[in-house]
Protein backbone atom coordinates (compact mmCIF):
# COMPACT_ATOMS: atom_id res chain seq x y z
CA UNK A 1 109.10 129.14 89.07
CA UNK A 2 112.43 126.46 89.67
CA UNK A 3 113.48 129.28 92.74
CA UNK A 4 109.86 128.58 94.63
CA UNK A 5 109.57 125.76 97.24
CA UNK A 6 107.30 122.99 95.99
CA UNK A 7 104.67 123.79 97.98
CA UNK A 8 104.45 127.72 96.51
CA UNK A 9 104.98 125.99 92.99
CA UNK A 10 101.67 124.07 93.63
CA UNK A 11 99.86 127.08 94.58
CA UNK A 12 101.04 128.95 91.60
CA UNK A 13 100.06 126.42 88.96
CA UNK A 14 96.51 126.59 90.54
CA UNK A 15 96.75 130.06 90.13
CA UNK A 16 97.13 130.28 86.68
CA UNK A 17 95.04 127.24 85.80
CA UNK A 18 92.23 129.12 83.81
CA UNK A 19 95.23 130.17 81.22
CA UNK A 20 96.96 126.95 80.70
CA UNK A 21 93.46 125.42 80.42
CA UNK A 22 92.84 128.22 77.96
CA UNK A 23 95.99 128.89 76.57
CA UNK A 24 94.74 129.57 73.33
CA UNK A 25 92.62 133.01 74.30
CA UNK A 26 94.97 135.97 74.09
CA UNK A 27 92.23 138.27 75.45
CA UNK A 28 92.30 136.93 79.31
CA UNK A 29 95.01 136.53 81.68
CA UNK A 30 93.70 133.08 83.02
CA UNK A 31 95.06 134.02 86.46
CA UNK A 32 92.87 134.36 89.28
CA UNK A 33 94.07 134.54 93.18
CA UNK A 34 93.23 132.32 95.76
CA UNK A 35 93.97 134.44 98.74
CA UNK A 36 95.19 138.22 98.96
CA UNK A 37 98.27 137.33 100.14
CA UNK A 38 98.87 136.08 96.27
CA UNK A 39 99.41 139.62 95.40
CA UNK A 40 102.26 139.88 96.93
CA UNK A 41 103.87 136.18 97.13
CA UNK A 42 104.32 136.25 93.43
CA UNK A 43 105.99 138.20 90.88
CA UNK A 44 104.44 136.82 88.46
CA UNK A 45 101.31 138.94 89.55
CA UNK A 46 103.26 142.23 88.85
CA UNK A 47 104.63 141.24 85.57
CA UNK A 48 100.70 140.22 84.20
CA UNK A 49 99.58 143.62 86.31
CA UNK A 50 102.66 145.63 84.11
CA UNK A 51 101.48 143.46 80.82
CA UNK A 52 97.89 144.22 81.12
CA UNK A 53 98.19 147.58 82.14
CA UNK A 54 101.45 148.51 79.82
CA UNK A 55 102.84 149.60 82.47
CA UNK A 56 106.92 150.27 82.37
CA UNK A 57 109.73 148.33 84.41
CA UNK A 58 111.28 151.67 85.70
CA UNK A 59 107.99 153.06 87.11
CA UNK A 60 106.56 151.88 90.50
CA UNK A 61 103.09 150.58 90.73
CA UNK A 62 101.29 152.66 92.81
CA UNK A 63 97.46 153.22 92.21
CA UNK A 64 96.03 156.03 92.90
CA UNK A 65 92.04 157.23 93.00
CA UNK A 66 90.36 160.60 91.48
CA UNK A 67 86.51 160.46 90.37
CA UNK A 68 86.71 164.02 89.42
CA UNK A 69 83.88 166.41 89.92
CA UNK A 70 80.75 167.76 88.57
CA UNK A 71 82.65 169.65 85.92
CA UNK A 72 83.28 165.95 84.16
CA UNK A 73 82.45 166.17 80.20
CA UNK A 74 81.88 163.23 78.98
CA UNK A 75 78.00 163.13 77.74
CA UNK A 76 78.53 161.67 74.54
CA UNK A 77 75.69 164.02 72.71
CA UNK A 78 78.93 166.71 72.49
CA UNK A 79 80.71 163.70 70.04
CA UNK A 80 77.54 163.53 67.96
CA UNK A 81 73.69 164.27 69.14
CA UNK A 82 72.91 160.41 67.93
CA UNK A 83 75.26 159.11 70.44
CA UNK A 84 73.12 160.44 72.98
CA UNK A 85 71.27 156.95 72.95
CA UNK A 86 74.22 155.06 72.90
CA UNK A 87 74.19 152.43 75.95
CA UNK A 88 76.93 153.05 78.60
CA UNK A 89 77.79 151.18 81.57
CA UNK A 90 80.11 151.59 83.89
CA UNK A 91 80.89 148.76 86.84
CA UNK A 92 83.54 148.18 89.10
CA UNK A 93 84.91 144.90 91.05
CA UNK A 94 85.12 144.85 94.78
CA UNK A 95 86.65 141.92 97.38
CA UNK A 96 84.70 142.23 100.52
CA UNK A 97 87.50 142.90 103.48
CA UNK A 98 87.24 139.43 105.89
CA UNK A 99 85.77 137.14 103.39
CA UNK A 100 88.17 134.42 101.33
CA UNK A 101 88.35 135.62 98.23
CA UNK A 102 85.55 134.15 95.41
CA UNK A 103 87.88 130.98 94.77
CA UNK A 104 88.45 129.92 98.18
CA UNK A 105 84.98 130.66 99.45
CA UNK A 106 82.78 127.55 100.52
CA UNK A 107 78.95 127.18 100.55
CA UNK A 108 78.54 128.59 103.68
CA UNK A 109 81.04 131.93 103.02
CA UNK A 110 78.73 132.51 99.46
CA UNK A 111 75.34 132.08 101.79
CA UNK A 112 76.96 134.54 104.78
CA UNK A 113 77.90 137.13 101.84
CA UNK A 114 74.24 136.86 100.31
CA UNK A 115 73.15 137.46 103.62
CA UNK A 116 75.28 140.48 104.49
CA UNK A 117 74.47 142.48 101.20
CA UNK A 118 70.50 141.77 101.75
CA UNK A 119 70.92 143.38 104.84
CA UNK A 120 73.22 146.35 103.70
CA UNK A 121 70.46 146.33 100.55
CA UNK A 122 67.76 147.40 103.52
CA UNK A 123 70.12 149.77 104.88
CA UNK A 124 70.27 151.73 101.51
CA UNK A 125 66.46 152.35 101.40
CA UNK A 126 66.46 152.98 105.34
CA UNK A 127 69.15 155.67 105.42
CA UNK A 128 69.45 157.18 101.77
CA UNK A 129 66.08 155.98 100.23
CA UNK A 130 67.43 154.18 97.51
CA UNK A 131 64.81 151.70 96.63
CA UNK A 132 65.19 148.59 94.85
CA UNK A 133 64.58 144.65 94.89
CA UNK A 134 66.92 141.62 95.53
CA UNK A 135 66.58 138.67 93.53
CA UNK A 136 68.44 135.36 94.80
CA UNK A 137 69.33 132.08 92.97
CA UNK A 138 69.23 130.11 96.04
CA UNK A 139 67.06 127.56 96.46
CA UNK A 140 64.79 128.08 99.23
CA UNK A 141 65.84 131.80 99.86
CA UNK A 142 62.67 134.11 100.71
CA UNK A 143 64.46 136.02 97.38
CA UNK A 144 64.81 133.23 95.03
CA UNK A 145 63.40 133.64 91.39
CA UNK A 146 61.77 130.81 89.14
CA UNK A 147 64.46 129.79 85.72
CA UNK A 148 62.03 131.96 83.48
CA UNK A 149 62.05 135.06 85.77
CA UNK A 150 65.97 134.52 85.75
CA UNK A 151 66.53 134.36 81.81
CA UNK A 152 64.60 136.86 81.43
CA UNK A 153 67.68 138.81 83.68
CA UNK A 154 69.71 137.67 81.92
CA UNK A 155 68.23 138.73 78.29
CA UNK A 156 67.97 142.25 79.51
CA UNK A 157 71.47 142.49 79.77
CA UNK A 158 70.85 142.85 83.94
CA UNK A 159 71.73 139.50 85.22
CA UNK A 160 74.79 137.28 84.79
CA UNK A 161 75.16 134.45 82.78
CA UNK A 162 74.29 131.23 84.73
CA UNK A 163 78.74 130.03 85.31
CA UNK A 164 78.56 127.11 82.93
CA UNK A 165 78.34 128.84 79.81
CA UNK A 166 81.30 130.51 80.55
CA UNK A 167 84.41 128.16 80.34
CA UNK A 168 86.57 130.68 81.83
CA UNK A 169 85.07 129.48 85.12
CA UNK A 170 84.32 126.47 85.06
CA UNK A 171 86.66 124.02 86.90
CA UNK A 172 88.40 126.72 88.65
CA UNK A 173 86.55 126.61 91.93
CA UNK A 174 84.42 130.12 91.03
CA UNK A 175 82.21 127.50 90.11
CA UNK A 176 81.79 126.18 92.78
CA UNK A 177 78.24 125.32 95.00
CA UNK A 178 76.10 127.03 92.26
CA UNK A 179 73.70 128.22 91.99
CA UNK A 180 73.85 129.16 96.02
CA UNK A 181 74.51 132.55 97.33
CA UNK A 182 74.39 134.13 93.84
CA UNK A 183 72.03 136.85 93.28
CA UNK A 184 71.34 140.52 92.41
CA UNK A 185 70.05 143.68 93.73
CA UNK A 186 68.24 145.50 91.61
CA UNK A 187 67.24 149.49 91.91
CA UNK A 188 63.93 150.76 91.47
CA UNK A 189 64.79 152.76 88.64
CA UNK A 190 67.00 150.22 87.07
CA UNK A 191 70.10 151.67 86.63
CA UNK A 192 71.98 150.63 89.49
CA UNK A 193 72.52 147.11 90.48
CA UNK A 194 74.70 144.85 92.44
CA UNK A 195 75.87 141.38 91.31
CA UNK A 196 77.08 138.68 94.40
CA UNK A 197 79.46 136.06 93.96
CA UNK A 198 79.98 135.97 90.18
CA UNK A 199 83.69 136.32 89.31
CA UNK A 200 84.13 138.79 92.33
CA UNK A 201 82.56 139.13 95.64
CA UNK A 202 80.46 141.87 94.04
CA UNK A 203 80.44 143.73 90.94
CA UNK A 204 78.86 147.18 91.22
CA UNK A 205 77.15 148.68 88.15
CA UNK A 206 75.33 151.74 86.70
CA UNK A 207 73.77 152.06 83.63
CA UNK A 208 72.29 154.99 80.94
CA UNK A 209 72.61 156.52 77.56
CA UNK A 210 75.34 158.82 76.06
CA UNK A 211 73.77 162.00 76.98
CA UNK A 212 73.88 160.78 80.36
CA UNK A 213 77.09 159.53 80.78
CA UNK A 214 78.65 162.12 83.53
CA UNK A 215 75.87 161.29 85.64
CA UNK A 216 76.23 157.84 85.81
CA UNK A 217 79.91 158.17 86.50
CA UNK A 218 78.89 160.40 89.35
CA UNK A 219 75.57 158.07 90.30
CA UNK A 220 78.72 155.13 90.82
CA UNK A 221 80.83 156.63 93.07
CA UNK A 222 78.66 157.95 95.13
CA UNK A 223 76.27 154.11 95.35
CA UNK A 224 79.66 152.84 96.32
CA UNK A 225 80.86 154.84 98.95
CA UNK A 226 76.69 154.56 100.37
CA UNK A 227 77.13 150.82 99.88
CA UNK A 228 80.22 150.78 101.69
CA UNK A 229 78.85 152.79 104.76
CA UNK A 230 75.89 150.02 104.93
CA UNK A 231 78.58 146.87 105.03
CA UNK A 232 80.25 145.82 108.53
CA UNK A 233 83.35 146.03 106.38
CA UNK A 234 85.29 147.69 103.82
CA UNK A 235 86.52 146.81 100.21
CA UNK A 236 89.48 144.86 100.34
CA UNK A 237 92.76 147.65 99.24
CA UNK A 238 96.17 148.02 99.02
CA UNK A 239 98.80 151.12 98.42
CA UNK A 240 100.12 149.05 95.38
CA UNK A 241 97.38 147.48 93.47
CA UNK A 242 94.74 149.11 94.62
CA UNK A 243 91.20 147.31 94.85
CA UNK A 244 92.24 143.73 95.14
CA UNK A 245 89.85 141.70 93.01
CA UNK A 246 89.94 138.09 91.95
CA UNK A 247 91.67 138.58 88.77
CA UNK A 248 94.66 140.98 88.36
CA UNK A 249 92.96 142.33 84.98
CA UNK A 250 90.17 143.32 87.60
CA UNK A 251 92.59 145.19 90.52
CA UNK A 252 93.32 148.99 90.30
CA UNK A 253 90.50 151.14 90.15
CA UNK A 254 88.49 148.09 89.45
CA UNK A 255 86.75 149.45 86.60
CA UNK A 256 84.99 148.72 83.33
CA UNK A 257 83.31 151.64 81.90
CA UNK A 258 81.90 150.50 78.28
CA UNK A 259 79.92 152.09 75.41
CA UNK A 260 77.62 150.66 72.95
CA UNK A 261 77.78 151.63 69.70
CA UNK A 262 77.17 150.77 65.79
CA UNK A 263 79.95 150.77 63.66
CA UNK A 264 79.47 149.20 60.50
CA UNK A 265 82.31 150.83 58.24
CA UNK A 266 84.84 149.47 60.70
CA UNK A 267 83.53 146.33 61.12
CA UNK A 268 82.21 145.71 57.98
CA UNK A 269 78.83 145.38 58.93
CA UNK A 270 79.32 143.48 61.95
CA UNK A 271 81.18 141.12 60.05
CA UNK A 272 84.84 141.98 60.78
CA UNK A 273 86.00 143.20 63.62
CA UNK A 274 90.11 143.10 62.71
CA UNK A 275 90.42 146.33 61.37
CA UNK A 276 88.13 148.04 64.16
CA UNK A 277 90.84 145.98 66.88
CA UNK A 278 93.47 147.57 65.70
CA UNK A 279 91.67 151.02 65.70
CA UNK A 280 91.11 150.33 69.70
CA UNK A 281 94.79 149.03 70.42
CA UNK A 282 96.05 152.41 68.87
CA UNK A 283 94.12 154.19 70.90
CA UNK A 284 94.55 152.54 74.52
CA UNK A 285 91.39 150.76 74.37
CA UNK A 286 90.95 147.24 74.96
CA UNK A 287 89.83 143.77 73.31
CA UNK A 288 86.17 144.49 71.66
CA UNK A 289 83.35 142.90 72.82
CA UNK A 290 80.21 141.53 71.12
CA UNK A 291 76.42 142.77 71.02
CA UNK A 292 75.61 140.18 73.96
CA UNK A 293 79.05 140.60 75.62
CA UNK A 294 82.56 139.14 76.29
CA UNK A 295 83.31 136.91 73.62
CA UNK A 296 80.54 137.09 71.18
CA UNK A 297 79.73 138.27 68.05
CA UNK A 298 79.49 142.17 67.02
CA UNK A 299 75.49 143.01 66.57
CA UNK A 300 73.48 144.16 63.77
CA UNK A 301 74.99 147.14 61.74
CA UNK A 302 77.93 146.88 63.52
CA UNK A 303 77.09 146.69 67.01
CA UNK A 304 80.12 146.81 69.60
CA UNK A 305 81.28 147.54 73.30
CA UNK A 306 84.29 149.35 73.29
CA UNK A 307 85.94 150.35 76.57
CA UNK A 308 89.46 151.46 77.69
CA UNK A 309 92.31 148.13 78.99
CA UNK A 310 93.89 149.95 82.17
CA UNK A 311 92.65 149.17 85.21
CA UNK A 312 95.92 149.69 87.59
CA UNK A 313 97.73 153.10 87.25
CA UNK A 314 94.69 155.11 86.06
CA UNK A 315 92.35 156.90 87.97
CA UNK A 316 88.97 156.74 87.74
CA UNK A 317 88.48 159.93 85.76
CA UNK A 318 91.44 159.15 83.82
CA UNK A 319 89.81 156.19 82.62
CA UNK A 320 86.76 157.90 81.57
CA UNK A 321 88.52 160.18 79.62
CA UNK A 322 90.42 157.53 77.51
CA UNK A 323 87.03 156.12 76.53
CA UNK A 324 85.54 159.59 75.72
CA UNK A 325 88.16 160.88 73.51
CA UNK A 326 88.78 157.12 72.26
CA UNK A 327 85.19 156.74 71.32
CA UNK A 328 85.79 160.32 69.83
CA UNK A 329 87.98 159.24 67.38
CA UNK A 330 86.63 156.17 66.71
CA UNK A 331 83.13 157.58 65.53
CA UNK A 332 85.62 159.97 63.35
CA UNK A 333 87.52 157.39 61.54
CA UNK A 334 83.78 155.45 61.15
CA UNK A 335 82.30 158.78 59.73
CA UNK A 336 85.66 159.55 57.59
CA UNK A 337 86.78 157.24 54.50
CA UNK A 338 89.84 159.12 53.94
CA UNK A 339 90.64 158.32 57.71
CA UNK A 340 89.83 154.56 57.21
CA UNK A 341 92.41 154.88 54.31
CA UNK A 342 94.95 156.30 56.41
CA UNK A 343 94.85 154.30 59.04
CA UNK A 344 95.04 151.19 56.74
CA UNK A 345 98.10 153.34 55.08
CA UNK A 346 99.76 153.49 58.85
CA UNK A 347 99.66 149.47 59.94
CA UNK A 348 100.82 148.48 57.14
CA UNK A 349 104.26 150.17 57.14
């Protein structure tokens, strides 16, 4: 910090103002980019990247991309045929090549955006067919949606949370001009939509159950690279990091690919989540997440989202498989007492 010029020690401070604001939550970074450039100005950024990712000192960063093929074997129905409803979703973060990134945008960047992905949204149905409906929270857009339409969004799990109930935005300029040039394309069939201006420029997301799993994997990758055709420009990339996104945690492949499931033994009912925690940090999976999402409580029976921590230095299908033969084990040790036992037996030596 002391070696950077005073203006550069300015910038960095801003940079990681969500973290000393929240110093207290060890399961965020609190860093978040201004401009791209940021990636590569500070070291910092490649020692959080390394620290989230657990990624050694003596190996390059370097990300790479592989979504597999149709030979993927994931459905979750092959773990256990009652997993086959389990709810899985699987999103990834994407900058938008030529636009300031979420925390420098201004009103009028957030509007152009909106504008942009309407129109690449009527490019989808016009030259792949792929039918759906946009639904704006700007006031006065031919899109916009009443407060009850909205919630009710949001308590399907489809929309995002409007940005003041989450303090890990507020104040730190994603905030900012709200509710304008926020929104949400939504597909016909409901399993594909497209969040704007949230914590990224976009956040890209499929949904299903268990037995469906390599499909929606498959379903994402390909809605990408069709929603990147549509767009005047690209996703914002780079050798190193891969898909720049707002936060570090976010860069890399960019993805989140979560499960939904109940598991009552490890979390004693729902109660508990401690011993289930360290479960997930032996096997490479991250920070557990609540019924109704990031940082809230685990649902009835037990109910949890459980999905791997790497972003950077994975591959798509490398992901994937940490969360299948993660969630593999997990419903094991949930199913097997004796395993519970030994597993208590192990972290306590």
């Amino acid at each position: 910090m002391r070696k950077l010029d005073p203006a550069s020690q300015e910038r960095l401070m801003d940079i990681c103002d969500q973290g000393i604001r929240n110093a207290n939550n060890s399961g965020m970074t609190g860093v978040n980019v201004i401009e791209r450039s940021d990636y590569d100005r500070f070291p910092l950024i490649e020692r959080i990247v390394r620290n989230v990712n657990n990624s050694p000192e003596n190996k390059p960063i370097k990300q790479e991309h592989d979504w597999g093929s149709e030979s993927n074997c994931w459905n979750l129905d092959k773990i256990d045929s009652s997993l086959g409803d389990a709810s899985v979703r699987i999103r990834v973060a994407r900058s938008v090549e030529g636009v300031p990134m979420i925390r420098a945008m201004v009103k009028e960047d957030r509007l152009a955006l909106e504008q942009t992905m309407i129109t690449a949204f009527g490019e989808l149905e016009k030259r792949y067919g792929i039918k759906g409906k946009y639904y704006s929270l700007t006031p006065g857009s031919e899109h916009e949606i009443d407060n009850e339409f909205y919630q009710k969004l949001v308590d399907e799990k489809l929309m995002f949370k409007h940005i003041n109930q989450n303090h890990r935005v507020v104040g730190t300029g994603m905030d900012q001009d709200w509710p304008y040039g926020r929104g949400m394309f939504l597909s016909e069939k409901r399993d594909f939509m497209v969040w704007i201006n949230e914590e990224d420029h976009l956040r890209i997301i499929v949904m299903g159950k268990g037995r469906e799993t390599n499909d929606r994997f498959n379903q994402l990758n390909d809605m990408i690279n069709k929603l990147e055709a549509v767009m005047p420009a690209g996703f914002t990339h780079s050798e190193k990091y891969g898909y720049l996104a707002n936060s570090p945690a976010n860069a890399g492949t960019g993805m989140r690919a979560s499960i939904q499931i109940a598991l009552p033994s490890l979390t004693n009912d729902g109660n508990d989540i401690t011993k289930l925690q360290a479960v997930n940090n032996s096997l490479g999976l991250g920070t557990i997440r609540g019924e109704r999402g990031e940082h809230t409580a685990a649902g009835k029976n037990g109910l949890v989202d459980i999905s791997p921590r790497a972003r950077v230095g994975v591959t798509e299908r490398e992901t994937m498989d940490i969360l299948y033969e993660g969630i593999k084990k997990v419903w094991e040790i949930e199913n097997t007492p004796r395993l519970q036992k030994d597993f208590a037996l192990s972290q306590s030596r």
